[in-house]
Protein backbone atom coordinates (compact mmCIF):
# COMPACT_ATOMS: atom_id res chain seq x y z
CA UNK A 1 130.98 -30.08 81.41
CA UNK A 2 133.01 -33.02 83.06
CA UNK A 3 132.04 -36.53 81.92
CA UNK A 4 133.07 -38.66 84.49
CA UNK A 5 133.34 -42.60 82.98
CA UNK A 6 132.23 -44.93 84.77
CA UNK A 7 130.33 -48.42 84.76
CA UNK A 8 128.13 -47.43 87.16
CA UNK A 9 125.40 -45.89 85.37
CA UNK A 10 123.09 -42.71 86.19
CA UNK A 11 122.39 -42.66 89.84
CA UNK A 12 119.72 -41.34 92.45
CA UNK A 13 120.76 -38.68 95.08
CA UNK A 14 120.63 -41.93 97.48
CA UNK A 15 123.35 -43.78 95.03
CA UNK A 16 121.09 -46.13 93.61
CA UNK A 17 119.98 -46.31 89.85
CA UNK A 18 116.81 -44.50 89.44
CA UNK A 19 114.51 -47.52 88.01
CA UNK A 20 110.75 -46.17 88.20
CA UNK A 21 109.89 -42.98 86.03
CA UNK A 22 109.13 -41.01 89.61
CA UNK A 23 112.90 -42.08 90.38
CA UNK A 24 114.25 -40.57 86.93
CA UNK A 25 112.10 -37.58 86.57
CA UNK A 26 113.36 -36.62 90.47
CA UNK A 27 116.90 -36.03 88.55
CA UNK A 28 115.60 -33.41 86.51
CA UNK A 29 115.59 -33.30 83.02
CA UNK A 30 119.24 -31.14 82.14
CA UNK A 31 120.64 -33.95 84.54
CA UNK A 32 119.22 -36.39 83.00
CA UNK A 33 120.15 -35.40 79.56
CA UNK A 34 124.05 -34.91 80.76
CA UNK A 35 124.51 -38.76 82.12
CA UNK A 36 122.46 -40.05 78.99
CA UNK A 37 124.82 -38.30 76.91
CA UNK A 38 127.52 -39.90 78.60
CA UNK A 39 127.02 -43.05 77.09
CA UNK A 40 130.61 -44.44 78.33
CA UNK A 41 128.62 -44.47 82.01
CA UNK A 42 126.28 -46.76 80.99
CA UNK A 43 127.21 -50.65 81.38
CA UNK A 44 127.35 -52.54 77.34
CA UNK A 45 127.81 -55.68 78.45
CA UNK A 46 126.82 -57.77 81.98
CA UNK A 47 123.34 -55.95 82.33
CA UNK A 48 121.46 -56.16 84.83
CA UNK A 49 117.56 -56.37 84.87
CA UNK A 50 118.61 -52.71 87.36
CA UNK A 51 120.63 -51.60 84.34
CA UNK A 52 117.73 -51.87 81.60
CA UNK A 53 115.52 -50.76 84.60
CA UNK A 54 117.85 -47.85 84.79
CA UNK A 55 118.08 -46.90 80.87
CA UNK A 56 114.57 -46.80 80.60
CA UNK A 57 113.33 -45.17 83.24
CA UNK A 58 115.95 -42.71 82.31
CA UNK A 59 114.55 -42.53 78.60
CA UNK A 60 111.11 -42.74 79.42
CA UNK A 61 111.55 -39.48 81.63
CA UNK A 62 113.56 -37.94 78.58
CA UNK A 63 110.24 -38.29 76.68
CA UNK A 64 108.24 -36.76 78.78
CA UNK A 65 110.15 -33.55 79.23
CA UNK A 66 109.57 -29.96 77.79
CA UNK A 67 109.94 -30.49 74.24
CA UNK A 68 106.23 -31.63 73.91
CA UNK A 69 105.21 -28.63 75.84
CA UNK A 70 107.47 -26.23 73.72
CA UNK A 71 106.19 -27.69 70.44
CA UNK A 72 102.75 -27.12 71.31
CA UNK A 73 103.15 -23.54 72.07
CA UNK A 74 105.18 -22.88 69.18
CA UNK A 75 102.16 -24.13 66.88
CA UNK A 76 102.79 -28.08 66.37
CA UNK A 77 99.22 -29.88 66.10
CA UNK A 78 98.72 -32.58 68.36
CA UNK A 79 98.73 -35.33 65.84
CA UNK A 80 102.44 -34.18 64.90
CA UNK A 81 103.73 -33.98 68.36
CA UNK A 82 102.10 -37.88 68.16
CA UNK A 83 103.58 -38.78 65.43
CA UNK A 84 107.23 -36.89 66.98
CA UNK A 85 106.65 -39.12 70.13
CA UNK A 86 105.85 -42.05 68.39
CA UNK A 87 102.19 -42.42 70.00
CA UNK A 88 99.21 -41.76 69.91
CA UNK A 89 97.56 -37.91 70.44
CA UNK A 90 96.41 -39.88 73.91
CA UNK A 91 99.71 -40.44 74.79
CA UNK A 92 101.41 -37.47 74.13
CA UNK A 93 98.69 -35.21 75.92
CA UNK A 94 99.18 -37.83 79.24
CA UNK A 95 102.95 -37.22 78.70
CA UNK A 96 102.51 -33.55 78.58
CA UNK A 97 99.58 -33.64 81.27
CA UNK A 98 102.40 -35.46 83.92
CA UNK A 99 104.89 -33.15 83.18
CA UNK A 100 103.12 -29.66 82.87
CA UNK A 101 101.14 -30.74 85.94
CA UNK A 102 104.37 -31.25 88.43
CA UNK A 103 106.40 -28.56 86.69
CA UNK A 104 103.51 -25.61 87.91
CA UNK A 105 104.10 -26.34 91.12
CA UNK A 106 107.93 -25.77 90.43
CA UNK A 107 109.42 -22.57 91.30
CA UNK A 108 112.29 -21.60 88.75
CA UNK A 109 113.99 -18.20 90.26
CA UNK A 110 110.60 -17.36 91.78
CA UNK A 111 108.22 -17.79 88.96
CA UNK A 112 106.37 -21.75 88.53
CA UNK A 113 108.11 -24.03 85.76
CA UNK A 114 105.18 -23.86 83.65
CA UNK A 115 102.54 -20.57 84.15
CA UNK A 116 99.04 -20.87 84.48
CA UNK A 117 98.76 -18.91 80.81
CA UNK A 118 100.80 -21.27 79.37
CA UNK A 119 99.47 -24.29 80.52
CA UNK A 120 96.24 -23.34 79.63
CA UNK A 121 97.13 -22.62 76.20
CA UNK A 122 98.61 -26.43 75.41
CA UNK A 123 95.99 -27.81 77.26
CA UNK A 124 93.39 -25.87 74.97
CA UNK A 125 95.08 -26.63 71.79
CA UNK A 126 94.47 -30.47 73.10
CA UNK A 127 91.17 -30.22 73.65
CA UNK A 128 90.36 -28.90 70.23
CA UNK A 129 91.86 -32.01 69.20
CA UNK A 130 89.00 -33.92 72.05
CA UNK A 131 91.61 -35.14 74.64
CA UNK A 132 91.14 -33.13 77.98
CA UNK A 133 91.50 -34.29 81.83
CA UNK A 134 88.08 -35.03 83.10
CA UNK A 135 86.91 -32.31 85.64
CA UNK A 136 89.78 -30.36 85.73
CA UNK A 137 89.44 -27.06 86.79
CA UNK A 138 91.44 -24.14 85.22
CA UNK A 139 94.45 -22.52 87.70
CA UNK A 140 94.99 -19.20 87.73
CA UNK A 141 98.45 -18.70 89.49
C-alpha cells in the first residue's frame, strides 16, 4: 500500500473533501479506511470548518460499515453491538438499516453486497429485540 502524505486530506472523485455522510460513504469503505489510516494526510493544525467536515463525515461512514452487519450474523445481541457503537439498539439498527439497504443493491463479482438471506437474518435478530422498519417488505433476490 502507498501512503501518499499530504495536507490535503481524503478527497472525493471530483477533488473535493467529502463533507456529508452520502459524500464519504460514495468512497467506499476499504478506501475510506486506507486515507483514515493515513493520518499524516489529514491537516493538525489550520482546520478548516471543511477539514472537521471532512474527518467526520469520514468517521461517521467508518461507523456505519460492515462490522455491525458481521457482528450480528456471527451471534452479537443487539444491545452489545449498542453498546460496541456507543448508541443506542435504535441507532445501531438505523446504522445497519442504511448500510445493508444500499449494499443489496451492490453487485460484488456478480453476486449483491449483502444477500437477501443474510439481510433477513440481521434484520430478524433486530426485531426480536422490537426495532424493525415500518412496512417493509421482505426481498427475495
Amino acid at each position: 500500500m502507498e501512503s501518499k502524505i499530504t495536507d490535503d486530506g481524503p478527497m472525493a472523485a471530483d477533488g473535493s473533501k467529502p463533507v456529508t455522510l452520502d459524500e464519504a460513504e460514495a468512497l467506499g469503505a476499504f478506501e475510506l479506511a486506507s486515507r483514515w489510516a493515513d493520518r499524516l494526510s489529514w491537516p493538525t493544525s489550520d482546520r478548516s470548518a471543511s477539514d472537521e467536515l471532512a474527518e467526520l463525515a469520514c468517521m461517521s461512514a467508518l461507523a456505519r460499515w460492515q462490522p455491525i452487519h458481521r457482528a450480528v450474523l456471527v451471534g452479537a445481541e443487539p444491545a452489545a453491538v449498542a453498546a460496541a457503537l456507543g448508541g443506542s439498539v435504535a441507532e445501531a439498527f438505523r446504522c445497519w438499516h442504511r448500510w445493508a439497504a444500499g449494499q443489496r443493491d451492490v453487485l460484488i463479482g456478480g453476486r449483491p453486497g449483502v444477500t437477501a438471506g443474510d439481510y433477513e437474518a440481521v434484520a430478524r435478530v433486530f426485531a426480536a429485540a422490537g426495532i424493525t422498519v415500518p412496512g417493509e417488505e421482505p426481498r427475495h433476490d
